[in-house]
N, C-alpha and C. Protein backbone atom coordinates (compact mmCIF):
# COMPACT_ATOMS: atom_id res chain seq x y z
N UNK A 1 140.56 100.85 119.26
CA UNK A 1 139.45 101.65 119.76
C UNK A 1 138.18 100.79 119.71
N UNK A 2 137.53 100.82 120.99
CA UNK A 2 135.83 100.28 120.74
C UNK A 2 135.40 101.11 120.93
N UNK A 3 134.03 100.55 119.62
CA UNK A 3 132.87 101.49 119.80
C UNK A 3 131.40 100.76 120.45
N UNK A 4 131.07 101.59 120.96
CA UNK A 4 129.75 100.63 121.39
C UNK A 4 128.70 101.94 121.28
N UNK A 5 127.55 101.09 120.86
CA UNK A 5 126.19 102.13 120.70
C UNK A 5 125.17 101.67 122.17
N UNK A 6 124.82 102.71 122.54
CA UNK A 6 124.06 102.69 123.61
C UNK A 6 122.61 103.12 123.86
N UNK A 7 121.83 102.44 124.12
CA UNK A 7 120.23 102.62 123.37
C UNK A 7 120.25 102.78 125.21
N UNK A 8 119.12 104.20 125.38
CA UNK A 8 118.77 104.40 126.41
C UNK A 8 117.49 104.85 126.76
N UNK A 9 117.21 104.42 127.95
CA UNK A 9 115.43 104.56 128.29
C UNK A 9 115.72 106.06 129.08
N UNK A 10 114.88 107.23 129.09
CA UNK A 10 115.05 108.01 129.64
C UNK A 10 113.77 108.65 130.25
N UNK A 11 113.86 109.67 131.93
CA UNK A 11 112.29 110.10 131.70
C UNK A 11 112.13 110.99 130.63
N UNK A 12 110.81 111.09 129.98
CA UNK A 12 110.48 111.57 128.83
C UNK A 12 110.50 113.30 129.38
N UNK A 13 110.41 113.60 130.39
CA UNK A 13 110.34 115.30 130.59
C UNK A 13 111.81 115.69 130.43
N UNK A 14 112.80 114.85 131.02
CA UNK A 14 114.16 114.87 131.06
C UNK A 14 115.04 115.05 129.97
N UNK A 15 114.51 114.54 128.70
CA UNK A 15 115.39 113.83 127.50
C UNK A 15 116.15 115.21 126.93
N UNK A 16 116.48 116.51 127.47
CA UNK A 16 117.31 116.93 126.55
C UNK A 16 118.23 117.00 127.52
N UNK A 17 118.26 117.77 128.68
CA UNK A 17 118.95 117.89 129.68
C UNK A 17 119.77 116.53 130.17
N UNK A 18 119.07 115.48 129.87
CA UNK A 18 119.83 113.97 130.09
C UNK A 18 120.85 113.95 128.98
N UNK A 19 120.15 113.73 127.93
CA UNK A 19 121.44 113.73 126.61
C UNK A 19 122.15 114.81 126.82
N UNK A 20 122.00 116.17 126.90
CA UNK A 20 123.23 116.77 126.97
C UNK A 20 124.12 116.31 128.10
N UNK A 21 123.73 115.79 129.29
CA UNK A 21 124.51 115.57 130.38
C UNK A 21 125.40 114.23 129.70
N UNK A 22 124.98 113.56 128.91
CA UNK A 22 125.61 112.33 128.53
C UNK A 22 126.74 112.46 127.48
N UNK A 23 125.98 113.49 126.78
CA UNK A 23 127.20 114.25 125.71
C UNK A 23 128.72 114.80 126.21
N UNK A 24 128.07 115.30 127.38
CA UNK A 24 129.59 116.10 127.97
C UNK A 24 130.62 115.03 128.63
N UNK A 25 129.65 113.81 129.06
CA UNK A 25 130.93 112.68 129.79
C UNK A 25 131.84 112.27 128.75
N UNK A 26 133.26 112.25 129.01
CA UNK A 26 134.48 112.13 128.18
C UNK A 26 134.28 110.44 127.62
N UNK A 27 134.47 110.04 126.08
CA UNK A 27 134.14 108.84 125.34
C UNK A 27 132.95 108.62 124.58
N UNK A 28 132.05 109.88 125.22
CA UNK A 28 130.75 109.90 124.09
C UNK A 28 130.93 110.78 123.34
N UNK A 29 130.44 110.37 121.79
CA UNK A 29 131.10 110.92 120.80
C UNK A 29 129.57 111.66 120.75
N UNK A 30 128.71 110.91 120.24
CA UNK A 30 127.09 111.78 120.21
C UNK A 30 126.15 111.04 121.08
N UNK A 31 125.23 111.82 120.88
CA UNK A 31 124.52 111.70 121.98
C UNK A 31 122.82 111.90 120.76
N UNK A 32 121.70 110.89 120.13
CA UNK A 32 120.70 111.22 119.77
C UNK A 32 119.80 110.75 120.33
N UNK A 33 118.69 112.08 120.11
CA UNK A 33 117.43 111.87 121.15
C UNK A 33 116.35 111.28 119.38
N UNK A 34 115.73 110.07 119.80
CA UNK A 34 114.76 109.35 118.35
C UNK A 34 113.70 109.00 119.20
N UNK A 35 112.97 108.65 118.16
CA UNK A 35 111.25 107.78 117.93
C UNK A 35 111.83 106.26 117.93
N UNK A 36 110.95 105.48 118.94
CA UNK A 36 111.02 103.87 118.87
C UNK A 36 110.95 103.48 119.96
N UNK A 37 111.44 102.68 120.61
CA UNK A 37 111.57 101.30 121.45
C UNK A 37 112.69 102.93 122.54
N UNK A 38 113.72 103.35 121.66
CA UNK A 38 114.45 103.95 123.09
C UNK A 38 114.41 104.98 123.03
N UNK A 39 114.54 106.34 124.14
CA UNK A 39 114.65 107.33 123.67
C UNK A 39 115.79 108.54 123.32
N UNK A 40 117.01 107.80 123.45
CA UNK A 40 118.13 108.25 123.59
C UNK A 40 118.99 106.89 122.86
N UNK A 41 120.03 107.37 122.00
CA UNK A 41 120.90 106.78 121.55
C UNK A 41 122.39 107.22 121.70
N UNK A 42 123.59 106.73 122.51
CA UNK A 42 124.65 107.33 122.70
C UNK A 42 125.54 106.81 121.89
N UNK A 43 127.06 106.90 120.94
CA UNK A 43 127.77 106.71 120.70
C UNK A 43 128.46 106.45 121.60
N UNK A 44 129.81 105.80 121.93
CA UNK A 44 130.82 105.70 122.24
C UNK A 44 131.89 104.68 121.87
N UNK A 45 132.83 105.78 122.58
CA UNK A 45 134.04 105.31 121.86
C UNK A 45 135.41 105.02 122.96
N UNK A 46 136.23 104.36 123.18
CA UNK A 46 136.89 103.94 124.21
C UNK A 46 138.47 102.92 123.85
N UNK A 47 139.31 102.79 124.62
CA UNK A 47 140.58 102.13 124.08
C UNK A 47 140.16 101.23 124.59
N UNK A 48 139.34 100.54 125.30
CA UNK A 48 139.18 98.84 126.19
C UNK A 48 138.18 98.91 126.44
N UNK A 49 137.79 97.27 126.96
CA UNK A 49 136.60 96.95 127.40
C UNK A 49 136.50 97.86 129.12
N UNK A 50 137.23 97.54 129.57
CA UNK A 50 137.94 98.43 130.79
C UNK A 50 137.14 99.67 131.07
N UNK A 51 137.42 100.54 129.83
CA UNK A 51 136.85 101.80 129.95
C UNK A 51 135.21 101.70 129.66
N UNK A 52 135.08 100.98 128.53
CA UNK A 52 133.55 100.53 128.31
C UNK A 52 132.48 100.37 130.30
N UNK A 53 133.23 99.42 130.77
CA UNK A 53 132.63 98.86 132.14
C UNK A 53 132.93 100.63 132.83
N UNK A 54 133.68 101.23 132.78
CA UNK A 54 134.02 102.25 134.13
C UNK A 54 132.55 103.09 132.81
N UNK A 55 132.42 103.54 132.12
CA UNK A 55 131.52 104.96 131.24
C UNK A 55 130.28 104.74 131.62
N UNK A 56 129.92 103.05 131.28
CA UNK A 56 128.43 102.77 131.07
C UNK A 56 127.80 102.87 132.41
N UNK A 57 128.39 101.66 132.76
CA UNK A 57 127.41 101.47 134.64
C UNK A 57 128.14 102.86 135.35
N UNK A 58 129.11 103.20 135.15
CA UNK A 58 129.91 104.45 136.23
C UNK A 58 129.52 105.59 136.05
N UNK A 59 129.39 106.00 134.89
CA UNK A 59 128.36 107.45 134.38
C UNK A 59 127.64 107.41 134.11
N UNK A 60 127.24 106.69 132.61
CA UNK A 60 125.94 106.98 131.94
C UNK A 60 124.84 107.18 132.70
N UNK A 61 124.68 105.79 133.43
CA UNK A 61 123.70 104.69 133.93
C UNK A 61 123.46 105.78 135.06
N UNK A 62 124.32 106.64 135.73
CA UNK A 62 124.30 107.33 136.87
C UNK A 62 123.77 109.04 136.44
N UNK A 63 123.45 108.95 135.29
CA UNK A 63 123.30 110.38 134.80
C UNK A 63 121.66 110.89 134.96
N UNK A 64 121.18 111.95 135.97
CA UNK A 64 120.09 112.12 136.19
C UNK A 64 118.91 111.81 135.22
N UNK A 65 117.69 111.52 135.03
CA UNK A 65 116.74 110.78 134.30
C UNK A 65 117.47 109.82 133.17
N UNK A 66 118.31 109.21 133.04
CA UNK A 66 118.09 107.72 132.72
C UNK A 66 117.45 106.63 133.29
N UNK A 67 116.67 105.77 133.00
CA UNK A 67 116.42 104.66 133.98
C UNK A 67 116.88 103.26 133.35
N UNK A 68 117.14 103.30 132.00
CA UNK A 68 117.88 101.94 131.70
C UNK A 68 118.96 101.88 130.58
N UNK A 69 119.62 100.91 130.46
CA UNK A 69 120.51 101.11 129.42
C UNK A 69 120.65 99.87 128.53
N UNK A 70 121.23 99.80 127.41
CA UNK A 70 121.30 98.70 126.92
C UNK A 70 122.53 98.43 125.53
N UNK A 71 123.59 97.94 126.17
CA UNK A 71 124.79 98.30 125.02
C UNK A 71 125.35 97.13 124.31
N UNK A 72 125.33 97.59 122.74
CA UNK A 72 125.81 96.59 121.96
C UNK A 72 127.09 97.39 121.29
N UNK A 73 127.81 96.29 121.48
CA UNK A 73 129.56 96.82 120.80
C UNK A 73 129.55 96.23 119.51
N UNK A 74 129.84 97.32 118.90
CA UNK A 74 130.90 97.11 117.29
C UNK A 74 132.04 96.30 117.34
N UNK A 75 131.84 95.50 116.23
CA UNK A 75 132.84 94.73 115.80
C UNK A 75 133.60 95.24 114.63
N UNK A 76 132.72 95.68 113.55
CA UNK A 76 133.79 96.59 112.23
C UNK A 76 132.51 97.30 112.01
N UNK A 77 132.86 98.44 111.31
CA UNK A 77 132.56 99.26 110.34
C UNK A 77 132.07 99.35 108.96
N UNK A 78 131.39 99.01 108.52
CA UNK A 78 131.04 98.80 107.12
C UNK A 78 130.99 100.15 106.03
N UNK A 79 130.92 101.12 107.01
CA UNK A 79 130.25 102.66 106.21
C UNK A 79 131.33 103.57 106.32
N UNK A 80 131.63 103.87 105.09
CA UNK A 80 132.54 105.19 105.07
C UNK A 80 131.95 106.80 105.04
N UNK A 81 130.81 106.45 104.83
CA UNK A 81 129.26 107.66 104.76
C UNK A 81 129.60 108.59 106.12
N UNK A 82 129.25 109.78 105.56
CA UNK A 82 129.24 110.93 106.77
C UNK A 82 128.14 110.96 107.46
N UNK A 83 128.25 110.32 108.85
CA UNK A 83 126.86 110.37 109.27
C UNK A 83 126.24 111.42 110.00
N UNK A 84 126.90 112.84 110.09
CA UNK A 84 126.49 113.93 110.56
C UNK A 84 125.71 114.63 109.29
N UNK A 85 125.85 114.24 107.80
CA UNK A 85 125.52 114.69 106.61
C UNK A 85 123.90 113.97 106.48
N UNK A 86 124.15 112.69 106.56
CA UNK A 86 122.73 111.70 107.14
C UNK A 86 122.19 112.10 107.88
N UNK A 87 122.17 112.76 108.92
CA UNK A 87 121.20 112.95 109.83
C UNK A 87 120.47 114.51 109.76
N UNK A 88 121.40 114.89 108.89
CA UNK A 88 121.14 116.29 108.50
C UNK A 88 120.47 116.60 107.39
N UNK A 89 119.85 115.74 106.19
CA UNK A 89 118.99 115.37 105.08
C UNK A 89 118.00 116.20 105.47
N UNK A 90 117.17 117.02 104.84
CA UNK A 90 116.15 118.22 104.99
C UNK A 90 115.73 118.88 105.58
N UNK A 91 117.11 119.11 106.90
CA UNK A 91 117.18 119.86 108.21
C UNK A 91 117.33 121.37 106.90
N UNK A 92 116.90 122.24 107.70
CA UNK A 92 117.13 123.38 107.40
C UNK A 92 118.51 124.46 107.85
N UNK A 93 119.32 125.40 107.71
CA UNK A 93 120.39 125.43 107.90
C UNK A 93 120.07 126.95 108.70
C-alpha cells in the first residue's frame, strides 16, 4: 500500500465543499482543512504508483475549487499514535 499526503491550494470561499468533494473520491482516507502555506491536506492511500498518477492529476486536481496540488509519498511509518485522538485534543464532544 502507498500512502501519499497531499497539501492543497484551494479557493478560500470553497474549502469545505472542496474537501468534502475530495473526501468522497475512493483512496482518500481524510481529507483536513489547516492554517499555513496550504489550505487543505488530503491523505491517501493506494496499491501503486499507478493509482497514485490516475487519483491525483485525474480527480483531485479536477475537483471544483482546487487550484494546486502538491504530493509527497511515504516511505515508512514511524507512529503507532491514533491520529484521529490527536487531532481531537480539546475538541469538545
Amino acid at each position: 500500500m502507498i500512502t501519499a499526503i497531499v497539501l492543497i491550494h484551494a479557493v478560500a470561499d470553497s474549502i469545505p465543499e472542496t474537501a468534502q468533494a475530495i473526501a468522497d473520491i475512493e483512496g482518500v482516507s481524510e481529507v483536513y482543512s489547516c492554517a499555513g502555506d496550504v489550505d487543505l491536506i488530503a491523505i491517501v492511500r493506494v496499491h501503486d504508483h499507478e493509482g497514485l498518477a490516475d487519483l491525483i492529476p485525474g480527480k483531485i486536481s479536477r475537483v471544483e475549487g482546487v487550484i494546486d496540488t502538491d504530493t509527497h509519498i511515504a516511505f515508512r511509518s514511524y507512529s503507532t499514535a491514533d491520529t484521529e485522538s490527536a487531532f481531537a485534543i480539546g475538541a469538545e464532544e
